[in-house]
N, C-alpha and C. Protein backbone atom coordinates (compact mmCIF):
# COMPACT_ATOMS: atom_id res chain seq x y z
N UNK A 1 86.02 105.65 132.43
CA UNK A 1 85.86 107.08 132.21
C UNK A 1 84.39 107.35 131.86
N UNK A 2 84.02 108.57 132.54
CA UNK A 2 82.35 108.71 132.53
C UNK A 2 82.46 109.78 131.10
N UNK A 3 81.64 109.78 130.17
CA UNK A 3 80.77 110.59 129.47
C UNK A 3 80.03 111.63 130.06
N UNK A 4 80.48 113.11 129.75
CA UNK A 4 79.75 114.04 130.20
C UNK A 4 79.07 114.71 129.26
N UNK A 5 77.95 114.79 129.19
CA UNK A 5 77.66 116.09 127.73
C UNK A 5 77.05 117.43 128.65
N UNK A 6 77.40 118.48 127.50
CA UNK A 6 76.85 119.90 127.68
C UNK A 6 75.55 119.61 127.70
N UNK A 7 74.75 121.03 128.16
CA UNK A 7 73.47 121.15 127.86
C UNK A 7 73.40 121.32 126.23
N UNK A 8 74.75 122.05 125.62
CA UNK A 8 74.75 122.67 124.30
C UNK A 8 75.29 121.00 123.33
N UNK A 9 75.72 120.49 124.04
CA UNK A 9 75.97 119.47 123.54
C UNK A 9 74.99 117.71 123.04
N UNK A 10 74.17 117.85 124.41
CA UNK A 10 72.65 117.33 124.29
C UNK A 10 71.87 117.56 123.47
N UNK A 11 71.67 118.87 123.18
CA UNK A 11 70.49 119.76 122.36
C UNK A 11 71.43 119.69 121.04
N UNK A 12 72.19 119.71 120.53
CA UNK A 12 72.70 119.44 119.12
C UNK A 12 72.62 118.02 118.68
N UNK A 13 72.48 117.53 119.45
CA UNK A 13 72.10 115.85 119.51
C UNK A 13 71.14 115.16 119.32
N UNK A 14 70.27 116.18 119.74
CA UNK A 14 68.90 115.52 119.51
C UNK A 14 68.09 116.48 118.44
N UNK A 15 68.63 117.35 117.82
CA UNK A 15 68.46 118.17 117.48
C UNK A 15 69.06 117.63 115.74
N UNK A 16 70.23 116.90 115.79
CA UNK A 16 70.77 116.03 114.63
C UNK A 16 69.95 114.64 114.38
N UNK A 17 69.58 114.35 115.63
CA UNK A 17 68.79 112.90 115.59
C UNK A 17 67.51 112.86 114.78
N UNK A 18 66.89 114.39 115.19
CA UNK A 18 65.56 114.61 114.55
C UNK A 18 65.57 114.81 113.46
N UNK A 19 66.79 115.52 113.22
CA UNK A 19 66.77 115.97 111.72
C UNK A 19 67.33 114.38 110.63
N UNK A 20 68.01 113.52 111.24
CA UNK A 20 68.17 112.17 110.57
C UNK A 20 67.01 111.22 110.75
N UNK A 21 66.19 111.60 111.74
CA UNK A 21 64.82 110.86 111.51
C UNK A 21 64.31 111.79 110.75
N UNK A 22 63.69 112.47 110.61
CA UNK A 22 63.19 113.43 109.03
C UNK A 22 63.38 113.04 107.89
N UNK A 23 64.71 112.91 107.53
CA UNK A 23 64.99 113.16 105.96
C UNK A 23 65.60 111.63 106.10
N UNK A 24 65.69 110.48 106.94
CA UNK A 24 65.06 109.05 106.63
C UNK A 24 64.37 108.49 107.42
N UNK A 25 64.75 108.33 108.43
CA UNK A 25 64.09 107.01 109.18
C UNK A 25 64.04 106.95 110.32
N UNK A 26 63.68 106.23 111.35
CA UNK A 26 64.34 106.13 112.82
C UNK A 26 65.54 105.28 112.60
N UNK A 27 65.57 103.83 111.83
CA UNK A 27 66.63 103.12 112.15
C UNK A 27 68.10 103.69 111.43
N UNK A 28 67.66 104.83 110.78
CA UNK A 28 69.22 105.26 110.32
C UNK A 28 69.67 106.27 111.16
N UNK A 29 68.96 107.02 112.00
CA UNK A 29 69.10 107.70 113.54
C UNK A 29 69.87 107.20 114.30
N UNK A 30 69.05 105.46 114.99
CA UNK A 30 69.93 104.23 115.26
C UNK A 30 71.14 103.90 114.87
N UNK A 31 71.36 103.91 113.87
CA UNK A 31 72.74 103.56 113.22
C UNK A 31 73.69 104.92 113.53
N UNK A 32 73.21 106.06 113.12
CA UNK A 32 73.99 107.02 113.72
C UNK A 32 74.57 107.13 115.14
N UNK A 33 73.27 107.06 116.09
CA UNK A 33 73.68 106.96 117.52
C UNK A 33 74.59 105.73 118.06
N UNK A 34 74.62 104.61 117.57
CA UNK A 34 75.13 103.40 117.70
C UNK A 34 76.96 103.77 117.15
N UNK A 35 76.65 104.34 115.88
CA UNK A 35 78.55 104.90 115.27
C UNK A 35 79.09 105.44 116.48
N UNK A 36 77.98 107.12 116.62
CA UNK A 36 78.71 107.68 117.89
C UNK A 36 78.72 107.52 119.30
N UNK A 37 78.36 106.57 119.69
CA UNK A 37 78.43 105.47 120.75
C UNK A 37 79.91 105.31 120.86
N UNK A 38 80.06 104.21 119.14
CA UNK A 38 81.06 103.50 118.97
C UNK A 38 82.79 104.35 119.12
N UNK A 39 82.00 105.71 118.23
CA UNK A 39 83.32 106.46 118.56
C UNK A 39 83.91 107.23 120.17
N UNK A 40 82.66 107.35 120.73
CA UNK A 40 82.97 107.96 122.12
C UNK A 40 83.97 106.85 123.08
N UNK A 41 83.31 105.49 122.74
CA UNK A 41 84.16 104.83 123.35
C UNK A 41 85.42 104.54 123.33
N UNK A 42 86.16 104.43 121.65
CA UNK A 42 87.13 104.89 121.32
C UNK A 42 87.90 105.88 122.04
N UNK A 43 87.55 107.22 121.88
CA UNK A 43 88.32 108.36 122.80
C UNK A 43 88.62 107.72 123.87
N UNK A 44 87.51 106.95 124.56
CA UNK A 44 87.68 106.61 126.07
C UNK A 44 88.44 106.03 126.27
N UNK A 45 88.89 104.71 125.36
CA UNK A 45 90.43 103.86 125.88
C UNK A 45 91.67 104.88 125.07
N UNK A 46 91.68 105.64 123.83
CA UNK A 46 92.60 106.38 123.65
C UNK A 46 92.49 107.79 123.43
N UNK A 47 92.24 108.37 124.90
CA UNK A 47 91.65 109.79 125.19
C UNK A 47 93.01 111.10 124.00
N UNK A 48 93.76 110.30 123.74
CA UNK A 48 94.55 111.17 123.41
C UNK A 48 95.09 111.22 121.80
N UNK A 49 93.84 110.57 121.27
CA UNK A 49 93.04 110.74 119.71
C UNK A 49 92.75 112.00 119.88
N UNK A 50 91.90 112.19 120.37
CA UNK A 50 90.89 113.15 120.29
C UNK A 50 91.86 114.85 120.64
N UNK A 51 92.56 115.30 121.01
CA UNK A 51 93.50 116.10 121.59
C UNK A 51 94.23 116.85 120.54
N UNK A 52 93.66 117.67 120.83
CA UNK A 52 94.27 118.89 119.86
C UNK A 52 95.82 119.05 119.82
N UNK A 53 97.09 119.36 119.56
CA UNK A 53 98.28 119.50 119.58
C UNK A 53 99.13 120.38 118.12
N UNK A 54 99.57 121.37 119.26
CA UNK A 54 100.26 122.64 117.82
C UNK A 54 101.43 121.84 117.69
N UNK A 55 102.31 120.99 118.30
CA UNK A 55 103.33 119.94 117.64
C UNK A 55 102.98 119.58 116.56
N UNK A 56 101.47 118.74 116.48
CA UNK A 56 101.17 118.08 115.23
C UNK A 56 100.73 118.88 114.17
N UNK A 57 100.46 120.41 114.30
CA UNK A 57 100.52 121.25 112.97
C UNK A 57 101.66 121.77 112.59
N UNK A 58 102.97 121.67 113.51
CA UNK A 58 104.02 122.59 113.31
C UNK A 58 104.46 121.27 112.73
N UNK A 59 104.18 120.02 112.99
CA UNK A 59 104.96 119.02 112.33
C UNK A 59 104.31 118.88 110.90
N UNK A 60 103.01 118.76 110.66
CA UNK A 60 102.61 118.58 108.99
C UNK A 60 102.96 120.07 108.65
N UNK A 61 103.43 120.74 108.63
CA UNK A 61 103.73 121.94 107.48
C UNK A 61 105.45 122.06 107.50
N UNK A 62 106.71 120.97 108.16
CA UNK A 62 107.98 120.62 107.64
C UNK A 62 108.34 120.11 106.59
């Protein structure tokens, strides 16, 4: 499964990156981008984490 990002989705990205290189470092940027790497790939073998469902709110408020 391919990774697609928005234009709006790019630009919040690098836009978070800069702001975590700012207020520390580059390599904690790294570590960030590397997590959400880690989590995108996740979704990718279980796309259906990520998936919104009004079952699963009508079920936590029984």
């Amino acid at each position: 499964m391919k990774t697609i990002w928005t234009p709006l989705g790019l630009k919040s990205l690098e836009q978070t990156t800069n702001f975590i290189e700012e207020q520390w470092n580059e390599d904690v940027a790294n570590v960030f981008l590397d997590r959400l790497d880690e989590r995108i790939e996740q979704l990718k073998l279980n796309p259906r984490i990520g998936l919104f469902s009004y079952l699963n709110i009508s079920l936590s408020f029984n």
